[in-house]
Protein backbone atom coordinates (compact mmCIF):
# COMPACT_ATOMS: atom_id res chain seq x y z
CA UNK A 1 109.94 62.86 203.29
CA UNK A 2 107.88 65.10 205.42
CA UNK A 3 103.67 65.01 205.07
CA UNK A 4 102.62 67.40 201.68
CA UNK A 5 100.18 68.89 204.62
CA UNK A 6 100.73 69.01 208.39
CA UNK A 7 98.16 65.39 209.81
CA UNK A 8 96.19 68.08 211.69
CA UNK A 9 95.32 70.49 208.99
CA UNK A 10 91.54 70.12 207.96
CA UNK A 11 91.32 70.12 203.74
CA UNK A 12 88.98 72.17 202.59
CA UNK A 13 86.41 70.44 200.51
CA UNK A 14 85.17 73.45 198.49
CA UNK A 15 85.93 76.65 197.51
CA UNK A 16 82.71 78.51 196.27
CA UNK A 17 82.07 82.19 194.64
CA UNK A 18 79.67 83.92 192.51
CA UNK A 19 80.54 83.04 189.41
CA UNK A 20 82.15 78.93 190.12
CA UNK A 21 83.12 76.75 192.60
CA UNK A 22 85.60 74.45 193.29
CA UNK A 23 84.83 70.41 194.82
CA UNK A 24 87.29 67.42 195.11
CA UNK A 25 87.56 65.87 191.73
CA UNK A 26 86.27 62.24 191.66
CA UNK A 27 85.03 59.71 189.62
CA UNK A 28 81.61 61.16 189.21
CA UNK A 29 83.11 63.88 186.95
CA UNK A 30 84.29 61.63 184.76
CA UNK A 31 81.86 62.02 181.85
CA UNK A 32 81.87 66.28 182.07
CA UNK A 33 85.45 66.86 182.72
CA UNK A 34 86.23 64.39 179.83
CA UNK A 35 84.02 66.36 177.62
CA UNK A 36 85.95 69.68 179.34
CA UNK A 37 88.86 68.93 178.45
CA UNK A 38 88.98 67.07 175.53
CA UNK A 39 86.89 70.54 174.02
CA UNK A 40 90.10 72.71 175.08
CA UNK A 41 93.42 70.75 174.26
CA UNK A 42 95.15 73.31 172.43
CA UNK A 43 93.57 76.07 175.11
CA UNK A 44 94.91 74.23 177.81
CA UNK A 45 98.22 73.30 176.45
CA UNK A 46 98.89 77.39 176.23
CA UNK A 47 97.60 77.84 179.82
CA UNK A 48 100.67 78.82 182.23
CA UNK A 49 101.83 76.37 183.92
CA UNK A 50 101.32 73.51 181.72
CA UNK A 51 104.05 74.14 179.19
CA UNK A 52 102.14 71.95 176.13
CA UNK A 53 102.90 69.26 178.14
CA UNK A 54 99.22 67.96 178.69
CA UNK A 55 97.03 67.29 177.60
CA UNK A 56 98.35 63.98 176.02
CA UNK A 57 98.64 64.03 172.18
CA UNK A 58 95.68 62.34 171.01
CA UNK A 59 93.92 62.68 174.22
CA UNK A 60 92.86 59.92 175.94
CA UNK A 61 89.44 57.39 176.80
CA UNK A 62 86.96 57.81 178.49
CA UNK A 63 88.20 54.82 180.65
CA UNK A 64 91.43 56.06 180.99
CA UNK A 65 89.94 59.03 182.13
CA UNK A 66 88.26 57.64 184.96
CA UNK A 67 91.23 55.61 186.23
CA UNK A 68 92.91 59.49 186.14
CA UNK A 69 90.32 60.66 188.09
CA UNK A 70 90.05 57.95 190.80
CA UNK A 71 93.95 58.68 191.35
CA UNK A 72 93.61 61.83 191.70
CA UNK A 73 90.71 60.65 194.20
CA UNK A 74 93.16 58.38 196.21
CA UNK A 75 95.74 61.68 196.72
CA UNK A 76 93.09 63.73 197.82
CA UNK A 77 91.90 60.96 200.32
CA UNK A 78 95.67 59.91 201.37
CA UNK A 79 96.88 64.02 201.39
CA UNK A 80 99.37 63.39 198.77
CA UNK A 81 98.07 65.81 196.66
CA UNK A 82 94.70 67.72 195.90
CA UNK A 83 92.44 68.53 192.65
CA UNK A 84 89.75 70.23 192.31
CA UNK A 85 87.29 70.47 189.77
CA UNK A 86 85.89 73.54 188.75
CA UNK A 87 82.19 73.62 187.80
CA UNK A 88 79.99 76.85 186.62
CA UNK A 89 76.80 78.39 188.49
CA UNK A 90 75.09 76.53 186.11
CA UNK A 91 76.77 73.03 186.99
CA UNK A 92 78.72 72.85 183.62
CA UNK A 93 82.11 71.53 184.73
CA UNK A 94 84.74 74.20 183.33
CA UNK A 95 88.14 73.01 184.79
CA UNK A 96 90.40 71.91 186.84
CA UNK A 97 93.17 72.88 189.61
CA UNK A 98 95.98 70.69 190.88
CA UNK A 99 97.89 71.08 194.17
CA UNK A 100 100.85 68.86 194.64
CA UNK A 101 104.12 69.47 195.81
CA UNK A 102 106.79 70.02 193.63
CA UNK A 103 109.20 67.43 192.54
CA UNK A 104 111.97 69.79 192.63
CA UNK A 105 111.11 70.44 196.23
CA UNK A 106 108.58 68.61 197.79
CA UNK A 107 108.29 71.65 200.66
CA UNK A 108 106.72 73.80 198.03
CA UNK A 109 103.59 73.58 196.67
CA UNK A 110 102.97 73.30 192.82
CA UNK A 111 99.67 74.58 191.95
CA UNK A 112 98.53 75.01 188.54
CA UNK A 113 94.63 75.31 186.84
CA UNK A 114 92.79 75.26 183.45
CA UNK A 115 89.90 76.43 182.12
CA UNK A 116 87.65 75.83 178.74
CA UNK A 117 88.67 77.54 175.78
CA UNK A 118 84.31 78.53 176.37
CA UNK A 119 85.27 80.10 179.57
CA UNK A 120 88.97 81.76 178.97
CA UNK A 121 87.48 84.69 180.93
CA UNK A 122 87.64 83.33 184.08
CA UNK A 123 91.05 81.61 183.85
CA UNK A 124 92.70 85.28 185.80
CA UNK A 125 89.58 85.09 188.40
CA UNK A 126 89.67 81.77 189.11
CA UNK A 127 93.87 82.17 189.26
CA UNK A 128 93.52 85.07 191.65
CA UNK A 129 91.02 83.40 193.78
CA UNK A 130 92.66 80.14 194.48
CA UNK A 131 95.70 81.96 195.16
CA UNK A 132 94.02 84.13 197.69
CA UNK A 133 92.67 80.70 199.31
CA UNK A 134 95.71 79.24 199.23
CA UNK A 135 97.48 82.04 200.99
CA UNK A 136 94.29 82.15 203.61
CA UNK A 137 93.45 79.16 204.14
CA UNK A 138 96.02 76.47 202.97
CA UNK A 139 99.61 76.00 205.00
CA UNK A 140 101.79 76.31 202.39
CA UNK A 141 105.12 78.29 203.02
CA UNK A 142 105.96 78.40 199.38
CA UNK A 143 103.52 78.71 196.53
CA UNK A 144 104.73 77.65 192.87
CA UNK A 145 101.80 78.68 190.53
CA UNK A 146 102.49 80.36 186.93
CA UNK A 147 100.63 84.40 187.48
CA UNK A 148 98.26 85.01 185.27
């Protein structure tokens, strides 16, 4: 299988606007994104993209959370796949977006994002920016990511 990015293509490591910006999610989200997430499931489960398929039924811990997180960690760090968390101007952690390559074909890139339920308004910005940085700045031929 060919590399998800080409071994000379730098990552970017944020993507920032007025009104959010987007940073490699880690392990120091853990506590924010839980609450995030956990406040939205039914939101998020009717976001394109995600098809009710997460968030799990009866959510998850805290714990399990963070072991979620630190995977998503080692992709970024190994280029196997990248997620971003999204946090407000005010530093309130609002959502997430996930860039991995599709398991129907790994050549294309499967991109999808959530927001809060508190924030539905910016799930079409944030969709239309990341897709504009994706088509400027990323190398992806093919872009999988459900329009807004």
């Amino acid at each position: 299988m060919s590399d998800f990015v080409p071994a000379d293509f730098e990552v970017p490591r944020a993507l920032i606007t007025p009104r959010f910006r987007l940073e490699p999610l880690g392990p120091e989200h853990n506590v924010p994104d839980h609450a995030a997430w956990t406040s939205s499931i039914e939101h998020i489960r009717a976001t394109p993209g995600f098809g009710g398929s997460w968030p799990p039924v009866g959510g998850m811990t805290l714990e399990s959370n963070l072991g979620d997180l630190q995977r998503h960690a080692e992709d970024f760090v190994q280029r196997r796949g990248f997620t971003f968390t999204v946090i407000e101007t005010d530093g309130d952690v609002i959502g997430c977006v996930y860039i991995y390559p599709s398991k129907a074909d790994p050549q294309v890139a499967k991109v999808s994002s959530w927001v809060t339920a508190a924030r539905a308004e910016l799930d079409a910005p944030l969709y239309r920016t990341v897709r504009d940085w994706l088509d400027r700045d990323w190398p992806f031929a093919q872009v999988e990511y459900a329009a807004r």
